[in-house]
C-alpha atoms as a PDB file:
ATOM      1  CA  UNK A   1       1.089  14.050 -15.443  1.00  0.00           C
ATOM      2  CA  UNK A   2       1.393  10.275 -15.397  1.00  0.00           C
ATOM      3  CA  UNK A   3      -1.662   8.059 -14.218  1.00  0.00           C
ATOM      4  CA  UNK A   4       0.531   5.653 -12.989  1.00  0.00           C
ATOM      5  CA  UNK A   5       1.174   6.569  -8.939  1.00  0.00           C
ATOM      6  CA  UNK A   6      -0.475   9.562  -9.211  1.00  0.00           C
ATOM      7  CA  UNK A   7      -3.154  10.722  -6.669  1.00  0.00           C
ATOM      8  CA  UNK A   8      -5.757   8.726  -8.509  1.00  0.00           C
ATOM      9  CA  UNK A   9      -4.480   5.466  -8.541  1.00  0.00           C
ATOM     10  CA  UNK A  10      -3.143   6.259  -5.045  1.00  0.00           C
ATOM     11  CA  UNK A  11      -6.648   7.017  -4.185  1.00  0.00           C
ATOM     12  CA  UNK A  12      -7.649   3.530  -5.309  1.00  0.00           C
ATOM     13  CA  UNK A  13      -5.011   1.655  -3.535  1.00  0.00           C
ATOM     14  CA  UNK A  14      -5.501   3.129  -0.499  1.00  0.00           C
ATOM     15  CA  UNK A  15      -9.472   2.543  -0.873  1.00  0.00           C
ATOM     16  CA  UNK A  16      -8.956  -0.649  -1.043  1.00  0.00           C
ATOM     17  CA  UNK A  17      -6.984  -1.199   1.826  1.00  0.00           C
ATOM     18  CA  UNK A  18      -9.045   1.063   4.089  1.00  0.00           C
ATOM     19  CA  UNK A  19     -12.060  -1.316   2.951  1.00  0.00           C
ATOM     20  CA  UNK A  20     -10.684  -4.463   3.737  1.00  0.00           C
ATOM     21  CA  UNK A  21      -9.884  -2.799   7.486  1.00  0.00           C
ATOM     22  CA  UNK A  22     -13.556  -1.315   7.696  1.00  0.00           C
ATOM     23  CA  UNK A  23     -13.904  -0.818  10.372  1.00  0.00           C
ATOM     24  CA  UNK A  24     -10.354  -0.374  11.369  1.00  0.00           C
ATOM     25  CA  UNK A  25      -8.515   3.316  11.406  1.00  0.00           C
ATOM     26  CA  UNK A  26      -5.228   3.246  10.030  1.00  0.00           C
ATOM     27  CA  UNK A  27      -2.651   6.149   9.953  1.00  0.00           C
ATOM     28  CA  UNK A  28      -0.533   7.287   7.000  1.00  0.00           C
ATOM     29  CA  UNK A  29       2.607   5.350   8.528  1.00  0.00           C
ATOM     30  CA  UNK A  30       0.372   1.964   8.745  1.00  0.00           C
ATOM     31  CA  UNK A  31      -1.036   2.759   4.935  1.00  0.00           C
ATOM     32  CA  UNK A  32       2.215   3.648   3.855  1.00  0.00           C
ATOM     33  CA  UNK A  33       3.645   0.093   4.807  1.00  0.00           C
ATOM     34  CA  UNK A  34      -0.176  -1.405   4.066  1.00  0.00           C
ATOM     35  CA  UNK A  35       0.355  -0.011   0.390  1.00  0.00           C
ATOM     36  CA  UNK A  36       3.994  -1.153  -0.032  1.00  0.00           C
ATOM     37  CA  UNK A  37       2.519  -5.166   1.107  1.00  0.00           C
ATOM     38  CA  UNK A  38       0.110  -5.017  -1.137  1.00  0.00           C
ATOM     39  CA  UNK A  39       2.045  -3.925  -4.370  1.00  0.00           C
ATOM     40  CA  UNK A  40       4.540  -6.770  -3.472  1.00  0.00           C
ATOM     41  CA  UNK A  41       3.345  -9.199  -1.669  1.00  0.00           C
ATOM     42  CA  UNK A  42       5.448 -11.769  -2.512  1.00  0.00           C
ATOM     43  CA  UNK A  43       8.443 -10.182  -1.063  1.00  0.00           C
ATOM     44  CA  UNK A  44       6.418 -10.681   2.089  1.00  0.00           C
ATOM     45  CA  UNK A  45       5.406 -14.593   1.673  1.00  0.00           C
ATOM     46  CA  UNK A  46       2.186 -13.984  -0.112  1.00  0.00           C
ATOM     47  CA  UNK A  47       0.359 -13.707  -3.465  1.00  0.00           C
ATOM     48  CA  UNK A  48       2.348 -12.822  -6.515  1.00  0.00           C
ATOM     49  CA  UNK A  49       3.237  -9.381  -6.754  1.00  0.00           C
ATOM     50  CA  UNK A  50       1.137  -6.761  -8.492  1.00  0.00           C
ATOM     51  CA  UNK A  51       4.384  -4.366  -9.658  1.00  0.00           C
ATOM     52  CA  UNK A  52       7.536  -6.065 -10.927  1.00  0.00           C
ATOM     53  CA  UNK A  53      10.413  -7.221  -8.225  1.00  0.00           C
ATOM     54  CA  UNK A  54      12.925  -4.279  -9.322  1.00  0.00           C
ATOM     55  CA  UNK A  55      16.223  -4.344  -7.083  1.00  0.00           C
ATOM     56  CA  UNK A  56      15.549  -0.751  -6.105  1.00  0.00           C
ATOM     57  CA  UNK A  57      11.875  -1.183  -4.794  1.00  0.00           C
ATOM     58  CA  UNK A  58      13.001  -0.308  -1.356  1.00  0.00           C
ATOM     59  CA  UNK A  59      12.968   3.389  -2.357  1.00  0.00           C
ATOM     60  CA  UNK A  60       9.405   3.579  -3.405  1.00  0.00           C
ATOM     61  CA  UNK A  61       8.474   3.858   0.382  1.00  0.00           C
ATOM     62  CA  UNK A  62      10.496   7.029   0.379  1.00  0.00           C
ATOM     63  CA  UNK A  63       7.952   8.371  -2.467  1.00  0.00           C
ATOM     64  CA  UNK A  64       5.093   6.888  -1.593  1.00  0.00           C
ATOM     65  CA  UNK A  65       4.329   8.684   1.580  1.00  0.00           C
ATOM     66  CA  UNK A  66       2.898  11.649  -0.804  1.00  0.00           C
ATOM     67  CA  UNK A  67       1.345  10.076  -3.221  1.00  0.00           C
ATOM     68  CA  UNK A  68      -0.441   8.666  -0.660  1.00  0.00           C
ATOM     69  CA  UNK A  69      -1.194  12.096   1.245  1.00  0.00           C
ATOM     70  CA  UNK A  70      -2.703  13.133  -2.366  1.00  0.00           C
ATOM     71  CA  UNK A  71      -4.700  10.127  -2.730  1.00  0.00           C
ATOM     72  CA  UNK A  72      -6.284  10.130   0.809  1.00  0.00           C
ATOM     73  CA  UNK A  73      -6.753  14.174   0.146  1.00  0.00           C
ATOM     74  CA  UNK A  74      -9.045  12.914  -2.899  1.00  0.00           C
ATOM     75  CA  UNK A  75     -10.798  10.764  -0.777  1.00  0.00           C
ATOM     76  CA  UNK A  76     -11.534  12.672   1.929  1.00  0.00           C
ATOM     77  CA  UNK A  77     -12.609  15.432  -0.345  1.00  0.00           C
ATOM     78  CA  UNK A  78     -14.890  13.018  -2.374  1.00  0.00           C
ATOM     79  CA  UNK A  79     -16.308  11.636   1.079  1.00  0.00           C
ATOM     80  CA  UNK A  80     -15.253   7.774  -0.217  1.00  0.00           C
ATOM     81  CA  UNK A  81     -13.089   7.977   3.435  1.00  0.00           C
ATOM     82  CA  UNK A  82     -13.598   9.588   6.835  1.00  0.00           C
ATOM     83  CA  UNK A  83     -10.615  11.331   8.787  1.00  0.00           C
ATOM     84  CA  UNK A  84     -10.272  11.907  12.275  1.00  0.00           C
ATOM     85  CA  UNK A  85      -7.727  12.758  14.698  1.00  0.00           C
ATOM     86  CA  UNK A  86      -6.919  10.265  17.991  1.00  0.00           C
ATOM     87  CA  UNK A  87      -4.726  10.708  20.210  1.00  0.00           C
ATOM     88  CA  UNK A  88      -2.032   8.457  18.158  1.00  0.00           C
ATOM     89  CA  UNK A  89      -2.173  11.156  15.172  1.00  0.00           C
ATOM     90  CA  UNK A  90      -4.553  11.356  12.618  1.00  0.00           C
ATOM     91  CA  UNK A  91      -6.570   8.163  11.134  1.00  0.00           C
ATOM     92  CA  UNK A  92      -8.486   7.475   7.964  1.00  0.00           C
ATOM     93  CA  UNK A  93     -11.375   4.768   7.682  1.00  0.00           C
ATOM     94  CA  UNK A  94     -13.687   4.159   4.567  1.00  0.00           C
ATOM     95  CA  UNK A  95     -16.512   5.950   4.167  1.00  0.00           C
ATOM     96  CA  UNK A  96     -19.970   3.903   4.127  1.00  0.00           C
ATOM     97  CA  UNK A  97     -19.528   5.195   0.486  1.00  0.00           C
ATOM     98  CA  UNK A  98     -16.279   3.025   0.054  1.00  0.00           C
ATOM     99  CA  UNK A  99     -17.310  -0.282  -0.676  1.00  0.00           C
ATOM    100  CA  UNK A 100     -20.343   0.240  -3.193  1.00  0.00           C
ATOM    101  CA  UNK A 101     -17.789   2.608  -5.374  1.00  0.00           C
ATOM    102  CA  UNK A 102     -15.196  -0.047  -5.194  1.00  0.00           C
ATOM    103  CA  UNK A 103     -18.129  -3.034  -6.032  1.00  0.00           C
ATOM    104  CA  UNK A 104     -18.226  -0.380  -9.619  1.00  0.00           C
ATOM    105  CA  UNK A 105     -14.618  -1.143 -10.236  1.00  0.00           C
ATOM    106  CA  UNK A 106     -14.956  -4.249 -12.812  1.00  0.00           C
ATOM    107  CA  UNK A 107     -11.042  -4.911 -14.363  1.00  0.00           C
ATOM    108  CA  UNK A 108      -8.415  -7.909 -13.360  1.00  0.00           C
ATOM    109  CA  UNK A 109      -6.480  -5.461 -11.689  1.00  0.00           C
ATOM    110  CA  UNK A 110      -9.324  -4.076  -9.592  1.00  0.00           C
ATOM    111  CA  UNK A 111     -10.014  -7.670  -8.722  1.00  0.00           C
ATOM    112  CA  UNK A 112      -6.607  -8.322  -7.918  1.00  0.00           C
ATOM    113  CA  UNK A 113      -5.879  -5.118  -5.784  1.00  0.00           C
ATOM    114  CA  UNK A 114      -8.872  -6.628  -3.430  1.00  0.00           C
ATOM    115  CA  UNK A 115      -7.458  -9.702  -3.307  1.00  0.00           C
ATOM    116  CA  UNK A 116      -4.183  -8.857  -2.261  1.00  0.00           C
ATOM    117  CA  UNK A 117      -5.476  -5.988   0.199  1.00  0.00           C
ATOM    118  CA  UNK A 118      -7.803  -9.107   1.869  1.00  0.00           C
ATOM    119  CA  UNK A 119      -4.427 -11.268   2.270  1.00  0.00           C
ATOM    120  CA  UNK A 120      -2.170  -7.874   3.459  1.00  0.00           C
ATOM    121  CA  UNK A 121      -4.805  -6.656   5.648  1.00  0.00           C
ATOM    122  CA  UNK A 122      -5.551  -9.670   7.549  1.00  0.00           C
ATOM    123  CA  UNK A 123      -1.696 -10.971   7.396  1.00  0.00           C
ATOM    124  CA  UNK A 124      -0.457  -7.162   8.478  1.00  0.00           C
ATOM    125  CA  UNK A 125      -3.259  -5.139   9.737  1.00  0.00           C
ATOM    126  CA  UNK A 126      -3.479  -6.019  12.819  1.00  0.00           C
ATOM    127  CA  UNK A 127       0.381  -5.704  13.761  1.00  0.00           C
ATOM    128  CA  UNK A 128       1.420  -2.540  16.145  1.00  0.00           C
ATOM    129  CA  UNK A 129       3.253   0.017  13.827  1.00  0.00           C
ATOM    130  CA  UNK A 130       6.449  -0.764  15.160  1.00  0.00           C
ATOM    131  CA  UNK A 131       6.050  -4.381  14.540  1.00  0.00           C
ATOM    132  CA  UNK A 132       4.911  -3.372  10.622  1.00  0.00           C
ATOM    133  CA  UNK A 133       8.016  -1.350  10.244  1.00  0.00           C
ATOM    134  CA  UNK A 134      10.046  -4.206  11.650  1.00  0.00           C
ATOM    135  CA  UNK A 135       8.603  -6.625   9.016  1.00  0.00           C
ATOM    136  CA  UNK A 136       9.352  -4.007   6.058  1.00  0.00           C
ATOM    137  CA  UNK A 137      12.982  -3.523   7.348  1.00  0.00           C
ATOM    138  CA  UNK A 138      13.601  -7.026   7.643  1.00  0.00           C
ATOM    139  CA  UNK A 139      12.310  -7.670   3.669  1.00  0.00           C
ATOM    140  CA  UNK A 140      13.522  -4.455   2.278  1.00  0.00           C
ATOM    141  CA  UNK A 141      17.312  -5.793   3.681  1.00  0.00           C
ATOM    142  CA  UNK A 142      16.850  -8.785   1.462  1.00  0.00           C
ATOM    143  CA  UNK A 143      16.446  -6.212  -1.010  1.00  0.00           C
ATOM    144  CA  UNK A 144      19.994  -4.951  -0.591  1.00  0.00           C
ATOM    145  CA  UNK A 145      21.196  -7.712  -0.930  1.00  0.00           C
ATOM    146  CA  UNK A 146      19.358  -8.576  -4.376  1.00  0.00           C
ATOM    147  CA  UNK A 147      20.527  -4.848  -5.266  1.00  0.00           C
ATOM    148  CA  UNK A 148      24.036  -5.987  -4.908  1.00  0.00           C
ATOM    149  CA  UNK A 149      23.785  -8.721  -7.181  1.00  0.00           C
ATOM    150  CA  UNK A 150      22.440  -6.915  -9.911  1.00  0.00           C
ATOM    151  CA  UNK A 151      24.291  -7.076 -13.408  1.00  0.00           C
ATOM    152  CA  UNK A 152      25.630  -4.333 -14.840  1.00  0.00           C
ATOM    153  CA  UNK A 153      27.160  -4.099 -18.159  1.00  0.00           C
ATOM    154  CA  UNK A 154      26.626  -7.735 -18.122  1.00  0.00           C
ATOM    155  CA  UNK A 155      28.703  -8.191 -15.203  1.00  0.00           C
ATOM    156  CA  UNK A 156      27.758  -8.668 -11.967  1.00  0.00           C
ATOM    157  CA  UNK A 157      28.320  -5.311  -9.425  1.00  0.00           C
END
């Protein structure tokens, strides 16, 4: 199994979003479209991007709905995050062990995962989850339109 997306760097991701938030509860839906800001944030008018702008990054938030179910699984079972069910569905918040485990996490990535969760939480975090969805739909048709223009062969599609 690959270490890239997999439940632990899922579980990271999703740390540090649910960090920044503290003490915020977000659902799957909201961390699913938290997550997706965060990896490429420039597509949303913010910080470089952490992953590459690939024409077909729309369909990651078709796979990344389970890898982030795995990752929060982790979490919960580690105790780094706290789940609880509301009466909007069921919420996930960091743990009072979040933040001291993430303060352990030293590389440039790690760094720059925190910055851009500060800039997606406090740009997106507090939007209603219809208004977050809105957002993504509005970027992700910009990427259909970049998907168009891609070259293929060397000619343009």
């Amino acid at each position: 199994m690959s270490p890239l997306n997999g439940p632990l760097e899922s579980a990271i991701r999703v740390l540090t979003l649910l960090a920044e938030a503290y003490p915020q509860s977000l659902d799957l839906n909201q961390l699913v479209l938290l997550d997706h800001g965060l990896l490429h944030s420039d597509d949303l008018g913010g910080p470089s991007s952490l992953h590459p702008a690939v024409p077909i990054r729309s369909s990651e938030l078709s796979v990344k709905r389970l890898q982030l179910t795995q990752g929060l699984d982790l979490l919960t079972r580690v105790g780094l995050a706290d789940v609880e069910a509301l009466a909007g569905g069921i919420h996930f918040t960091a743990s009072e062990r979040a933040q001291p485990f993430l303060n352990l996490l030293e590389t440039s990535y790690a760094q720059a995962l925190a910055e851009r969760a500060s800039w997606v939480v406090s740009r997106f975090g507090g939007l209603s989850p219809a208004e977050l969805r809105a957002t993504i739909r509005e970027v992700s048709g910009r990427w259909a339109e970049e998907f168009e223009q891609v070259s293929v062969g060397g000619q343009t599609a």
